[in-house]
PDB file of N, CA and C in Angstrom:
ATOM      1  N   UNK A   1      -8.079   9.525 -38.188  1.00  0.00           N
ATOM      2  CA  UNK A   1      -6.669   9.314 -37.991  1.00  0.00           C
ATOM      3  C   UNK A   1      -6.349   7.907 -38.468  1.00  0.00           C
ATOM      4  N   UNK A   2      -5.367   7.735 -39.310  1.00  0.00           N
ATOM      5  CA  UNK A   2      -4.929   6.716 -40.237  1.00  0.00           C
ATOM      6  C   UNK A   2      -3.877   6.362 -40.086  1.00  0.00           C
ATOM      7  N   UNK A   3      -3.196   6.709 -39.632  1.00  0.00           N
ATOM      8  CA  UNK A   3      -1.725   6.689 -40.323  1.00  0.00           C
ATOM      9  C   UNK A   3      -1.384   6.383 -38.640  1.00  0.00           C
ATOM     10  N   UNK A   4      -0.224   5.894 -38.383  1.00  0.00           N
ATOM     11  CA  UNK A   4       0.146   4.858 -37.111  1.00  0.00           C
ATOM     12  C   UNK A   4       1.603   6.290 -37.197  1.00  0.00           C
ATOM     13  N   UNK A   5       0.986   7.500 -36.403  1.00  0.00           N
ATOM     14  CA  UNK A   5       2.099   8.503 -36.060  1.00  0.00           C
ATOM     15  C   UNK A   5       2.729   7.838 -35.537  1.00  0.00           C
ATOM     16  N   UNK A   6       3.568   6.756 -35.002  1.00  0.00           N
ATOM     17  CA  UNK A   6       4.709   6.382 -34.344  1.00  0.00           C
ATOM     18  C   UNK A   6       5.662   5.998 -35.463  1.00  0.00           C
ATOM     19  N   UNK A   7       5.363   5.967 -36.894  1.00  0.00           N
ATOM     20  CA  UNK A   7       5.751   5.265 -38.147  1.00  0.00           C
ATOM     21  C   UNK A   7       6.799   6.225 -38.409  1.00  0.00           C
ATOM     22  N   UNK A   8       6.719   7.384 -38.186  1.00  0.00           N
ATOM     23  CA  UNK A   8       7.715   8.431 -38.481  1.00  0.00           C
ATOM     24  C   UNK A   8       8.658   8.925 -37.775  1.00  0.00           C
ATOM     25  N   UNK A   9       8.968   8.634 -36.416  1.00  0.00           N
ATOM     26  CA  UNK A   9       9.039   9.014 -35.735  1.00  0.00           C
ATOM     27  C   UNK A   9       9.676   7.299 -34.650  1.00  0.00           C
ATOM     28  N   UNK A  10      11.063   7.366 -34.576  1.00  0.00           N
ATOM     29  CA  UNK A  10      11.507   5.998 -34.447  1.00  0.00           C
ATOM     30  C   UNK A  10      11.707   5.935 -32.910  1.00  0.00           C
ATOM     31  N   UNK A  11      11.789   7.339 -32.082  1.00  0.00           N
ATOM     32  CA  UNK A  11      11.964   6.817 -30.686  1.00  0.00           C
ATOM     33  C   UNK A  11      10.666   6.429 -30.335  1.00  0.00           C
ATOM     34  N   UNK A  12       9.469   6.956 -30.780  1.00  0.00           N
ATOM     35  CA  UNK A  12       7.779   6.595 -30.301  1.00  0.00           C
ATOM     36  C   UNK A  12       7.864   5.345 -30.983  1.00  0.00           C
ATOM     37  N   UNK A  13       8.605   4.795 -31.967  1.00  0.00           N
ATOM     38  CA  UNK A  13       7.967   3.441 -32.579  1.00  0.00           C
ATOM     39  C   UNK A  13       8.458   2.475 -31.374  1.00  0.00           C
ATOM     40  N   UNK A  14       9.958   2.693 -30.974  1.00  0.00           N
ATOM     41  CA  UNK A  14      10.575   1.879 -30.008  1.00  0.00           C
ATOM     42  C   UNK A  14       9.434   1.680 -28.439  1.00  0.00           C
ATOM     43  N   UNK A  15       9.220   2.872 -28.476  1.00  0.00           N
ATOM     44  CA  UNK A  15       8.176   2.778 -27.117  1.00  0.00           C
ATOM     45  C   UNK A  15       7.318   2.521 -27.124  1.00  0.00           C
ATOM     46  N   UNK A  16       6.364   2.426 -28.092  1.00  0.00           N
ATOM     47  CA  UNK A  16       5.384   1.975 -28.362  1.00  0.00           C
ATOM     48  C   UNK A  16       5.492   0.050 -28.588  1.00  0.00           C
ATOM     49  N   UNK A  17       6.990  -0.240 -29.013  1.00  0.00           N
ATOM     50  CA  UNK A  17       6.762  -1.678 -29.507  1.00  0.00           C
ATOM     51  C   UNK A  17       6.931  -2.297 -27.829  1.00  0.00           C
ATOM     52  N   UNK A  18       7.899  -1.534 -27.078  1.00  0.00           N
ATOM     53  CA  UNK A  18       8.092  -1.738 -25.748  1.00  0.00           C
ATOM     54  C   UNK A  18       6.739  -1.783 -24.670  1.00  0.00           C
ATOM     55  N   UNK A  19       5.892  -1.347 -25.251  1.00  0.00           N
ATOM     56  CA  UNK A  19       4.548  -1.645 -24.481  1.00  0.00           C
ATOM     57  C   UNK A  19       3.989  -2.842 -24.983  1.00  0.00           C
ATOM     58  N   UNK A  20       4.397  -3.212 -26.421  1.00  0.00           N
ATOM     59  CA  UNK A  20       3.919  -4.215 -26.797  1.00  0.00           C
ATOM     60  C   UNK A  20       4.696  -5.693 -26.244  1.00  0.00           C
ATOM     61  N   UNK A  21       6.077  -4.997 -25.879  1.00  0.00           N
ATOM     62  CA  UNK A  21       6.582  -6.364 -25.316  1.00  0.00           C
ATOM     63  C   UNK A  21       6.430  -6.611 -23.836  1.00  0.00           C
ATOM     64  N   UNK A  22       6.073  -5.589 -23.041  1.00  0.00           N
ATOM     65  CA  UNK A  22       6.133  -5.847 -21.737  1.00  0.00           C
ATOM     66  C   UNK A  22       4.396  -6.163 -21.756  1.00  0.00           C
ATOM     67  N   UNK A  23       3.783  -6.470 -22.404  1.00  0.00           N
ATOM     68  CA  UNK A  23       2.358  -6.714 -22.048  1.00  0.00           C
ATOM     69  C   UNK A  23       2.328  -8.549 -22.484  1.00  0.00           C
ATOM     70  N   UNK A  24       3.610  -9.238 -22.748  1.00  0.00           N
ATOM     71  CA  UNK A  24       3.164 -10.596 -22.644  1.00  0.00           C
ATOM     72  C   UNK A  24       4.658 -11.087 -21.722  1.00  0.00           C
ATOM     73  N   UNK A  25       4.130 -12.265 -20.629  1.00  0.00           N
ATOM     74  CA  UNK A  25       5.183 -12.542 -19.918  1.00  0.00           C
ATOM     75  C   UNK A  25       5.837 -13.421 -20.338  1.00  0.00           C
ATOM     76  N   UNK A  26       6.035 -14.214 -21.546  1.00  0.00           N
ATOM     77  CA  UNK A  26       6.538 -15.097 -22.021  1.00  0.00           C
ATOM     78  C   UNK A  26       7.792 -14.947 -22.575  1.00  0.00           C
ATOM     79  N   UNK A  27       8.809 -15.353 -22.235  1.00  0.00           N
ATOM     80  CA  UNK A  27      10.189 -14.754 -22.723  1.00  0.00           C
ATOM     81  C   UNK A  27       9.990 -14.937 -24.444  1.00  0.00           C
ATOM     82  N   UNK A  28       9.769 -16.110 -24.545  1.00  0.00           N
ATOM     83  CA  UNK A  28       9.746 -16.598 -26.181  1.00  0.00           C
ATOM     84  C   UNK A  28       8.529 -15.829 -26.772  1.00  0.00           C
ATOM     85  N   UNK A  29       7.620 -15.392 -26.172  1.00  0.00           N
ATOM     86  CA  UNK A  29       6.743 -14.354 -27.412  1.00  0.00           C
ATOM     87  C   UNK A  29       7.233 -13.453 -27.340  1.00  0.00           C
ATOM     88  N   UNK A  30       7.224 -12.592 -26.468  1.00  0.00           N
ATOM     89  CA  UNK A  30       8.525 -11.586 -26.637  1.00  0.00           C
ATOM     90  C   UNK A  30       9.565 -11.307 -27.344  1.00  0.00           C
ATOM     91  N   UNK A  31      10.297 -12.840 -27.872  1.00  0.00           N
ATOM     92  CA  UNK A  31      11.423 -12.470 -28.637  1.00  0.00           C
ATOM     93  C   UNK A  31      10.641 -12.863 -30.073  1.00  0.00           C
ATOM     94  N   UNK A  32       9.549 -13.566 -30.708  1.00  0.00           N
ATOM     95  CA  UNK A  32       8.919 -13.607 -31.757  1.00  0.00           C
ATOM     96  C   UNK A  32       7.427 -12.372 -31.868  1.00  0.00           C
ATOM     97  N   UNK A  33       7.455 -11.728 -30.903  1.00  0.00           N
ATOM     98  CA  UNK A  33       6.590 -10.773 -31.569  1.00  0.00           C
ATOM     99  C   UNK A  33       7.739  -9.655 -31.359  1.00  0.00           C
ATOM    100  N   UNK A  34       8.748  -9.376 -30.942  1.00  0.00           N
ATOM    101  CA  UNK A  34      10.103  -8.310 -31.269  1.00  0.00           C
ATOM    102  C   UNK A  34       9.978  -8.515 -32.702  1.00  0.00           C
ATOM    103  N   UNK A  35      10.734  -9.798 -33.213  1.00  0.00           N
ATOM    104  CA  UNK A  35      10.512  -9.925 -34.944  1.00  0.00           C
ATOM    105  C   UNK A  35       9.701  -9.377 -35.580  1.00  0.00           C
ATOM    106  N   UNK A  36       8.750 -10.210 -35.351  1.00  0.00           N
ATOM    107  CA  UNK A  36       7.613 -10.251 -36.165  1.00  0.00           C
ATOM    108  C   UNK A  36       7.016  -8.465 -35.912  1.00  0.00           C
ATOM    109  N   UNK A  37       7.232  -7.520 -34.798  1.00  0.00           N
ATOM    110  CA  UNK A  37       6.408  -6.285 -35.221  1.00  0.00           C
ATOM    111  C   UNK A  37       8.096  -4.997 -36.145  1.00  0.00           C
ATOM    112  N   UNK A  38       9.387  -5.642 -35.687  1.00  0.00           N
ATOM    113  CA  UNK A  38      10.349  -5.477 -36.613  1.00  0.00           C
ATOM    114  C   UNK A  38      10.059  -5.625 -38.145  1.00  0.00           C
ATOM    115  N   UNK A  39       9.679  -6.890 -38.585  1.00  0.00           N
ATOM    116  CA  UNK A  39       9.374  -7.383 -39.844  1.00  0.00           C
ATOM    117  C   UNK A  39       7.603  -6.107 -40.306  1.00  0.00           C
ATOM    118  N   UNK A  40       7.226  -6.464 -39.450  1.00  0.00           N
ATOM    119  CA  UNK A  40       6.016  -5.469 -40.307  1.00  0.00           C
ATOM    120  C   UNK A  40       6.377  -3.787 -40.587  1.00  0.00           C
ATOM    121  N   UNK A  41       7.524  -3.647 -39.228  1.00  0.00           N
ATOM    122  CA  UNK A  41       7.923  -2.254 -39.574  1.00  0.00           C
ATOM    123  C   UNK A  41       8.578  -2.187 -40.930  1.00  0.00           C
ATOM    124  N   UNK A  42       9.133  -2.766 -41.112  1.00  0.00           N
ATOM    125  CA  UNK A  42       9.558  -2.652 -42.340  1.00  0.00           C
ATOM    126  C   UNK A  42       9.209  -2.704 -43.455  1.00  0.00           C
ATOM    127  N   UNK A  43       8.051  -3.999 -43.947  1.00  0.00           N
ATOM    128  CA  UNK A  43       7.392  -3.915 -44.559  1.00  0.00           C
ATOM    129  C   UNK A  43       6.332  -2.815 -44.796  1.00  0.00           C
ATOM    130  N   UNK A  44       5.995  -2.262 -43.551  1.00  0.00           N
ATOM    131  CA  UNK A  44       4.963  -1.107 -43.941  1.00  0.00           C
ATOM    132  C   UNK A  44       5.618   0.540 -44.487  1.00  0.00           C
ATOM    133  N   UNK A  45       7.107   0.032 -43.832  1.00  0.00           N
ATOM    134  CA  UNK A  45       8.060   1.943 -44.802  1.00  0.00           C
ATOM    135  C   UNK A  45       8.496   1.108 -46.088  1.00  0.00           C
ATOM    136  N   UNK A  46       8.183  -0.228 -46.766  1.00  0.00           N
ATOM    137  CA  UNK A  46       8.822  -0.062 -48.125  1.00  0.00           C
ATOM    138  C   UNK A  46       8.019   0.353 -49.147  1.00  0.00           C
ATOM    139  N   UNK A  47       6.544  -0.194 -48.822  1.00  0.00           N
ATOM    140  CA  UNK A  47       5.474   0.576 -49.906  1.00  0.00           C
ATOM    141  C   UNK A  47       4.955   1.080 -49.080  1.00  0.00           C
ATOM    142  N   UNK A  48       4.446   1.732 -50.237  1.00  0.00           N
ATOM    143  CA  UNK A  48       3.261   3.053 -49.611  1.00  0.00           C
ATOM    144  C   UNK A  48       2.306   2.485 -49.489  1.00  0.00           C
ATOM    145  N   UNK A  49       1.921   2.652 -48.414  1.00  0.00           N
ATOM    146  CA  UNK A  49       0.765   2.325 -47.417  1.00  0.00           C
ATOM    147  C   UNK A  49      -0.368   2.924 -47.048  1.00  0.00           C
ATOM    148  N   UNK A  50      -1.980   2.718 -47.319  1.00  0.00           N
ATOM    149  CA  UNK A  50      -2.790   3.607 -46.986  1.00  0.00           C
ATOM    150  C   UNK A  50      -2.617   4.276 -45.294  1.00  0.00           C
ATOM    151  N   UNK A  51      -2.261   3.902 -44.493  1.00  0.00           N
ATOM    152  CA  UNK A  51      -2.079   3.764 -43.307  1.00  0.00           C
ATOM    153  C   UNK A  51      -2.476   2.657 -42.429  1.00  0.00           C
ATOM    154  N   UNK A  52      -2.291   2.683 -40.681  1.00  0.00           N
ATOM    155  CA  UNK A  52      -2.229   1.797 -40.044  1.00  0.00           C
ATOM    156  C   UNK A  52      -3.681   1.478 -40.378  1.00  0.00           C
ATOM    157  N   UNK A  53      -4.621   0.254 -41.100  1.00  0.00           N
ATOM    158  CA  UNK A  53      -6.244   0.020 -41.058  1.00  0.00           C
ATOM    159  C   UNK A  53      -5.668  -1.455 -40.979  1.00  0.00           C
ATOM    160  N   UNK A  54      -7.137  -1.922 -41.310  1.00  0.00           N
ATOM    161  CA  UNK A  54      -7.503  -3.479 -41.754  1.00  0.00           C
ATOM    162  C   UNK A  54      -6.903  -3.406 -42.455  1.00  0.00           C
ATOM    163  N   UNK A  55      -7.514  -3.434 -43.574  1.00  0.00           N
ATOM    164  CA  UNK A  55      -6.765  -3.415 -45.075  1.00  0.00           C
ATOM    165  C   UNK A  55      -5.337  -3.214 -45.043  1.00  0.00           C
ATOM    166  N   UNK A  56      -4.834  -2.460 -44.415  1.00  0.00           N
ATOM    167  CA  UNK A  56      -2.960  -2.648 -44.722  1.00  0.00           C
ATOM    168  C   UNK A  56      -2.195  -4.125 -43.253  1.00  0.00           C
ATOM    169  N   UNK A  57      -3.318  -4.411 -42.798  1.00  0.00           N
ATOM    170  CA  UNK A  57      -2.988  -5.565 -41.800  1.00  0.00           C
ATOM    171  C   UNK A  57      -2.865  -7.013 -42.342  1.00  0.00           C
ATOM    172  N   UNK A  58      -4.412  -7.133 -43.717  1.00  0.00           N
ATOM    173  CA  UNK A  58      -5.012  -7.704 -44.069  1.00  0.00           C
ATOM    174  C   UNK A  58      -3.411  -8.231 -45.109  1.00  0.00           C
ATOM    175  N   UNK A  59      -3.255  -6.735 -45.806  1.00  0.00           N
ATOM    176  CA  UNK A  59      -2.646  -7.172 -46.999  1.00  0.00           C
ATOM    177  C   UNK A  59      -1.085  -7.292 -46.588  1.00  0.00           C
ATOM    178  N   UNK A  60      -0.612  -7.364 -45.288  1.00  0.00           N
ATOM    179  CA  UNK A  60       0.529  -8.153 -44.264  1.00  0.00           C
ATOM    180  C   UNK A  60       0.440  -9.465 -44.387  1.00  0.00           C
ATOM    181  N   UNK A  61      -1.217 -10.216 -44.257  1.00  0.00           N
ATOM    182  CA  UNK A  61      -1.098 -11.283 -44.033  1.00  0.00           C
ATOM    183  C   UNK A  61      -1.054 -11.937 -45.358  1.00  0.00           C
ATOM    184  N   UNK A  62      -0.813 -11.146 -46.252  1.00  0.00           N
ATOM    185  CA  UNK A  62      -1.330 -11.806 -47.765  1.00  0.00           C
ATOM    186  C   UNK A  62       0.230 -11.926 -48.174  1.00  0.00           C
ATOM    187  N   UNK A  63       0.963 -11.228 -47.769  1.00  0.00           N
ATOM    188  CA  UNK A  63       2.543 -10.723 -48.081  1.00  0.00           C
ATOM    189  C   UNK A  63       3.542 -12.202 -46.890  1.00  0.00           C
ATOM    190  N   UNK A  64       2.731 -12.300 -45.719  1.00  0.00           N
ATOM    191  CA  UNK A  64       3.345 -13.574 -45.014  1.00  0.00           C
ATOM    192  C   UNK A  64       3.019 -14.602 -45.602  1.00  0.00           C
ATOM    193  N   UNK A  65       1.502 -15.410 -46.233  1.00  0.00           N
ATOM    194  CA  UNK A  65       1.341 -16.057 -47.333  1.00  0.00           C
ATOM    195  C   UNK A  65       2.187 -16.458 -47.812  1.00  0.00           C
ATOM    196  N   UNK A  66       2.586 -14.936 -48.927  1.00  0.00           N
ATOM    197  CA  UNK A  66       3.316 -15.303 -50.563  1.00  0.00           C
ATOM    198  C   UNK A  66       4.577 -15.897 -50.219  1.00  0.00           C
ATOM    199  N   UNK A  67       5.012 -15.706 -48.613  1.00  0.00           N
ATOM    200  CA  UNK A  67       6.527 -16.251 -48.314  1.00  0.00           C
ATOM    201  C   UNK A  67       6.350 -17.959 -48.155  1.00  0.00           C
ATOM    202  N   UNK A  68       5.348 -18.266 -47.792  1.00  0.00           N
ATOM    203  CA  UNK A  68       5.171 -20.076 -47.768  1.00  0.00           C
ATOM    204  C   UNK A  68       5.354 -19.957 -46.695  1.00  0.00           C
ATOM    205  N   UNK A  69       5.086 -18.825 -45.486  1.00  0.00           N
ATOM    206  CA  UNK A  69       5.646 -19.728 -44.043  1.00  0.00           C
ATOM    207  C   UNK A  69       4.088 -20.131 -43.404  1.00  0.00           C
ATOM    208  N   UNK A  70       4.165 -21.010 -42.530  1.00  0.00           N
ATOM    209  CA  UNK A  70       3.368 -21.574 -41.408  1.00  0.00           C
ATOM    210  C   UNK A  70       2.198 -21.108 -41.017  1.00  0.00           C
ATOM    211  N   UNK A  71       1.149 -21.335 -40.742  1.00  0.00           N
ATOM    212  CA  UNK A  71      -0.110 -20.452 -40.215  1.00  0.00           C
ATOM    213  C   UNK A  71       0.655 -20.426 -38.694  1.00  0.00           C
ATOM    214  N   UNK A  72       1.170 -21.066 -38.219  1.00  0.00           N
ATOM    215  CA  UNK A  72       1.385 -20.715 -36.400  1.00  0.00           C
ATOM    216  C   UNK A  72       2.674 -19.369 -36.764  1.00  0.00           C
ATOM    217  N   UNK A  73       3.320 -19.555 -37.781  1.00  0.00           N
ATOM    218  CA  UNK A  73       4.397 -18.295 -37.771  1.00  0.00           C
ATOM    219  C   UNK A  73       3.285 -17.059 -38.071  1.00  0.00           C
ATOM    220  N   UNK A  74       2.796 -17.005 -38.960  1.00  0.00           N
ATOM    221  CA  UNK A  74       1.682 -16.043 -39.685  1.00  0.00           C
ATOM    222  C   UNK A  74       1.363 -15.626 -38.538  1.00  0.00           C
ATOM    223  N   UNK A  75       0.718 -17.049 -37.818  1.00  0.00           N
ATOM    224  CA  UNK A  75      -0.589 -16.018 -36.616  1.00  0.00           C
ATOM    225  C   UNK A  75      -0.106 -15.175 -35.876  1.00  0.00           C
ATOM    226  N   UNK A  76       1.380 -15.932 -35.487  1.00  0.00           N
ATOM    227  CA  UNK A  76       1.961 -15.076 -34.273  1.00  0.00           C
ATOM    228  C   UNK A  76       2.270 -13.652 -34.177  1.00  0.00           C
ATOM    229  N   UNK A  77       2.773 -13.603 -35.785  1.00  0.00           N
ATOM    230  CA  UNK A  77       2.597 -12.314 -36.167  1.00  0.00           C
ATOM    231  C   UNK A  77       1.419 -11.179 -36.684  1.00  0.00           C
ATOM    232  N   UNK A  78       0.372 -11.912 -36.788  1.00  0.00           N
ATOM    233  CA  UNK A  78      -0.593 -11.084 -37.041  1.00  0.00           C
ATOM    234  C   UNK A  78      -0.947 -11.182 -35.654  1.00  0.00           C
ATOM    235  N   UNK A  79      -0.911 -11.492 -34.721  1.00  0.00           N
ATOM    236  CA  UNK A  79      -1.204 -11.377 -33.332  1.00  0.00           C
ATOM    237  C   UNK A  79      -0.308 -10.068 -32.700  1.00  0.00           C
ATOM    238  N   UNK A  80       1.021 -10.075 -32.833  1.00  0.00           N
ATOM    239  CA  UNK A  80       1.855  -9.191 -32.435  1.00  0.00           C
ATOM    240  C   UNK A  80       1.454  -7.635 -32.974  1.00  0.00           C
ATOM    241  N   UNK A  81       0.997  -7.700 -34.316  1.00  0.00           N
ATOM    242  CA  UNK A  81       0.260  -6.545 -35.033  1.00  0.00           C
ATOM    243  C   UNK A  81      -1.127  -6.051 -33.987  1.00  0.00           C
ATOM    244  N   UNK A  82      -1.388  -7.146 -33.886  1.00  0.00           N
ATOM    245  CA  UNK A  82      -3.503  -6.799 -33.272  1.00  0.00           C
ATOM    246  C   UNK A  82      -2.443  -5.890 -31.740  1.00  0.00           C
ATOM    247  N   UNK A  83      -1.511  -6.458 -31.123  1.00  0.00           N
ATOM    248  CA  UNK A  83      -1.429  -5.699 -29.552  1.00  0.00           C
ATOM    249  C   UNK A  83      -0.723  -4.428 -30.521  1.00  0.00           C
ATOM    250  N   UNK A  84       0.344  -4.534 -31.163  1.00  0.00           N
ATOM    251  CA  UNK A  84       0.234  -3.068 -31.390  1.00  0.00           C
ATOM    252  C   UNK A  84      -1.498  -2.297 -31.818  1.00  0.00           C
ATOM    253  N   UNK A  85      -1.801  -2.116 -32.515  1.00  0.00           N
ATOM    254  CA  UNK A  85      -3.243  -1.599 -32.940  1.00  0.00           C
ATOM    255  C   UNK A  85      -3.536  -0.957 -31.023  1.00  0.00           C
ATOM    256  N   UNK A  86      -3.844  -2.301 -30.382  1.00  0.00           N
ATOM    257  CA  UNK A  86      -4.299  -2.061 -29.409  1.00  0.00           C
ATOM    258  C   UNK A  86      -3.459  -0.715 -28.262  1.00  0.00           C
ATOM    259  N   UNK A  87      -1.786  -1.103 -28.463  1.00  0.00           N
ATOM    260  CA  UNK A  87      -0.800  -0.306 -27.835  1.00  0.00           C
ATOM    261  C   UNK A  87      -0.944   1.149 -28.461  1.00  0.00           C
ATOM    262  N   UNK A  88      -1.696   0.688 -29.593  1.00  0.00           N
ATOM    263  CA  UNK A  88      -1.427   2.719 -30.527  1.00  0.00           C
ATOM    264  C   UNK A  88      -2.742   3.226 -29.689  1.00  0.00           C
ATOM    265  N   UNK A  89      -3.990   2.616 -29.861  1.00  0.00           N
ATOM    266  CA  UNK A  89      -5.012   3.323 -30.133  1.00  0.00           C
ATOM    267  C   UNK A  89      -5.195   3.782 -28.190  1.00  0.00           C
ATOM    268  N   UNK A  90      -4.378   2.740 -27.109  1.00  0.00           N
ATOM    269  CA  UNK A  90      -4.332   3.543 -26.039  1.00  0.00           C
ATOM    270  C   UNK A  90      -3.874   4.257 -25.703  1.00  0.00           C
ATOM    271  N   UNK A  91      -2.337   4.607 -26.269  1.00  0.00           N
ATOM    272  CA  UNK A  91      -1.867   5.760 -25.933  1.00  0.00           C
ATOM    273  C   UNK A  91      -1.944   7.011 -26.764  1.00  0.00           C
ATOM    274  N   UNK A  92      -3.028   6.750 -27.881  1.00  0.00           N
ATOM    275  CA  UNK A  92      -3.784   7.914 -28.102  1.00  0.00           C
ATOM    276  C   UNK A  92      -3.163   7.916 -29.752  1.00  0.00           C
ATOM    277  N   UNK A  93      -2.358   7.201 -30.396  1.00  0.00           N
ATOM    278  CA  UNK A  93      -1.555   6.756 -31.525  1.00  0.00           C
ATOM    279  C   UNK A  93      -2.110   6.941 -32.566  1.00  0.00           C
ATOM    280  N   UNK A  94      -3.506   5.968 -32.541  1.00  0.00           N
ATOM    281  CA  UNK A  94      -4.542   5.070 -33.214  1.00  0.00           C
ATOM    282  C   UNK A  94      -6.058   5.893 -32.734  1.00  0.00           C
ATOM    283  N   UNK A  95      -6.768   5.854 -34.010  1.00  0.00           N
ATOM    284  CA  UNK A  95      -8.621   5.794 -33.712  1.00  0.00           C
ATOM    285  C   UNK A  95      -8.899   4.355 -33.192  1.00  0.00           C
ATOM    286  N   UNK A  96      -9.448   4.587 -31.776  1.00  0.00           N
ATOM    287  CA  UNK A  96      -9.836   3.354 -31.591  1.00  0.00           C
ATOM    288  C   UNK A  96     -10.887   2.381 -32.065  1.00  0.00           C
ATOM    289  N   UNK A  97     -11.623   2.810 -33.178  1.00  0.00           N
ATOM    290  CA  UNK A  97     -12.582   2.259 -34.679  1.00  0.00           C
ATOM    291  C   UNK A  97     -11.403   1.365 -35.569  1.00  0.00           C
ATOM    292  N   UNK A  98     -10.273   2.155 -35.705  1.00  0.00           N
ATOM    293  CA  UNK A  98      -9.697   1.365 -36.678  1.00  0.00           C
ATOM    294  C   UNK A  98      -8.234   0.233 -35.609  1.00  0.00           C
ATOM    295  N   UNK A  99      -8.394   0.268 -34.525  1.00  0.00           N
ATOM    296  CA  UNK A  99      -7.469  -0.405 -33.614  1.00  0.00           C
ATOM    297  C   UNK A  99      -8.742  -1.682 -33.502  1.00  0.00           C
ATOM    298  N   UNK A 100     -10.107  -1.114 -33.560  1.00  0.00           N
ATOM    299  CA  UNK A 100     -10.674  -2.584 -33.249  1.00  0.00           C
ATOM    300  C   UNK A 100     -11.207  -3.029 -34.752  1.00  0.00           C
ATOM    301  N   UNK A 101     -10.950  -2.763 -36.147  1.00  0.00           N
ATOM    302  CA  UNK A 101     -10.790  -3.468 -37.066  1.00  0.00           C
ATOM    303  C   UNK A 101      -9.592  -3.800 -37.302  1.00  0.00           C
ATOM    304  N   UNK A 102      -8.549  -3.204 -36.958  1.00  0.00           N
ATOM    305  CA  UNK A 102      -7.394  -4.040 -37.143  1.00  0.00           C
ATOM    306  C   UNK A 102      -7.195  -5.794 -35.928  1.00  0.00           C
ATOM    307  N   UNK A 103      -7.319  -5.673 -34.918  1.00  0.00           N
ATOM    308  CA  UNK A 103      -7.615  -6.509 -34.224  1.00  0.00           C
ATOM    309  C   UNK A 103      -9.069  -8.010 -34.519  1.00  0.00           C
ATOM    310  N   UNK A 104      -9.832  -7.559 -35.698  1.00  0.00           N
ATOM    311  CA  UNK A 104     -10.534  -8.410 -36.164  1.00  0.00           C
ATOM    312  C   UNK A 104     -10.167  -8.959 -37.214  1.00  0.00           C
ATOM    313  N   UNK A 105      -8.831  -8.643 -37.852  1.00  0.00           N
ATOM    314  CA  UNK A 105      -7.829  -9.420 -39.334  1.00  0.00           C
ATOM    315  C   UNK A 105      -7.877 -10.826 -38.224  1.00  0.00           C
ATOM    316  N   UNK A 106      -8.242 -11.471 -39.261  1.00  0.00           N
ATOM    317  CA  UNK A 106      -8.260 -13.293 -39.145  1.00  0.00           C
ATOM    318  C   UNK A 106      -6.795 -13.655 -39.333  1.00  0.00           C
ATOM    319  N   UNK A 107      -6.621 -14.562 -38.370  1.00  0.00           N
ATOM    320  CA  UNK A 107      -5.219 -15.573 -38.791  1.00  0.00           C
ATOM    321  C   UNK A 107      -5.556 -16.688 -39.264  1.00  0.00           C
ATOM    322  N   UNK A 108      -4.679 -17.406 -40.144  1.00  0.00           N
ATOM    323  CA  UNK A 108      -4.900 -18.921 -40.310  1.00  0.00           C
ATOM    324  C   UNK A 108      -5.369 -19.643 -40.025  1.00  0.00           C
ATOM    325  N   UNK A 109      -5.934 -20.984 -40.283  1.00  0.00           N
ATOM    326  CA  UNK A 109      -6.207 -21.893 -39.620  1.00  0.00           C
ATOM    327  C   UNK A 109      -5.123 -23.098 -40.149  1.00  0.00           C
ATOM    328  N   UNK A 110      -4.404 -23.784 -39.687  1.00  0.00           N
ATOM    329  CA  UNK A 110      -3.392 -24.864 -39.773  1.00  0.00           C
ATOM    330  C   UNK A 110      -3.821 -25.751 -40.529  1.00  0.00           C
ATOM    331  N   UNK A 111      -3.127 -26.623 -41.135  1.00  0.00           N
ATOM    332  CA  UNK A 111      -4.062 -27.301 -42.156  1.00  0.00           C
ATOM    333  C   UNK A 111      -4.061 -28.815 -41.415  1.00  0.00           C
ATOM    334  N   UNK A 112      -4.035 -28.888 -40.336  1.00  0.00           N
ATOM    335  CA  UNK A 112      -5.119 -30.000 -39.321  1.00  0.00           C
ATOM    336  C   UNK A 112      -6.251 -29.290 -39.435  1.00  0.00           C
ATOM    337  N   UNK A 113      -6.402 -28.436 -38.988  1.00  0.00           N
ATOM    338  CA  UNK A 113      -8.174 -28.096 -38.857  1.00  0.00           C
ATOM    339  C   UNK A 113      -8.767 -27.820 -40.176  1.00  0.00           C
ATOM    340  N   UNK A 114      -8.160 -27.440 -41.261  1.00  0.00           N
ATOM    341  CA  UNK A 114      -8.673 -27.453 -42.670  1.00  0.00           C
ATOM    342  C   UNK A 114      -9.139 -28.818 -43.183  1.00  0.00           C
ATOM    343  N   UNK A 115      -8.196 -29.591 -42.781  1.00  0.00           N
ATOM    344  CA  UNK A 115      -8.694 -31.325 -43.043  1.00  0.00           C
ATOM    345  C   UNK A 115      -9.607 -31.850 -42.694  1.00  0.00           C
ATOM    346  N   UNK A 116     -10.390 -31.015 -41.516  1.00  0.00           N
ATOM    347  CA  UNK A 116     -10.915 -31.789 -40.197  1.00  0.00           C
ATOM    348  C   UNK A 116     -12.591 -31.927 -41.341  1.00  0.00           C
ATOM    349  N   UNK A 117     -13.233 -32.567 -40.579  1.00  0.00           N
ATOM    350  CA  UNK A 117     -14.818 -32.139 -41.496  1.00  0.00           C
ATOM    351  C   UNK A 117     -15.327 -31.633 -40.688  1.00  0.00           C
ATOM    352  N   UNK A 118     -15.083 -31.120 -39.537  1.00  0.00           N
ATOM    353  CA  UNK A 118     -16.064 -30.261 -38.451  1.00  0.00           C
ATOM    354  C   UNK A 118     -15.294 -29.723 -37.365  1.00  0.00           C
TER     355      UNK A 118
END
């Protein structure tokens, strides 16, 4: 199972992102992982997409990149992606093989710690 069945299907996407927001108590991640799993929805219905894997997570973060924004904007959103993965593959959405390679896509590192020598 590949393909993130909530993708088609917009009242399961809403409920599904709604598990993703009530699982952090922070008002402000909440309203930046709302975005940020908004922004991937979209991005993932404009091209065709192998389905929900690594590789189409991977090549999210390559697409936040090409925009020039921030590794802390990037992460947040490839973070908001990893709890969905996690929100699909529990309520049965997702293979939970490919919910825990999607959850192992790397975020940034800031370019303080790129500078650093150790």
């Amino acid at each position: 199972m590949t393909d993130l069945i909530v993708v088609s299907q917009a009242a399961q996407w809403q409920r599904l992102k709604r598990l993703v927001l009530d699982s952090v108590s922070s008002p402000i991640t909440r309203r930046v992982y709302n975005l940020g799993l908004d922004e991937f929805f979209a991005w993932f219905g404009e091209a065709p997409q192998p389905g929900f894997t690594k590789a189409t997570v991977c090549a999210w973060r390559v697409a936040l990149e090409a925009r020039a924004l921030g590794a802390v904007s990037i992460n947040v959103r490839i973070t908001a992606v990893r709890k969905l993965a996690v929100e699909a593959s529990d309520n049965g959405l997702l293979a939970p093989e490919l919910a825990a390679g999607i959850t192992r896509v790397k975020g940034l590192l800031g370019s303080v710690f790129r500078s650093g020598s150790g």
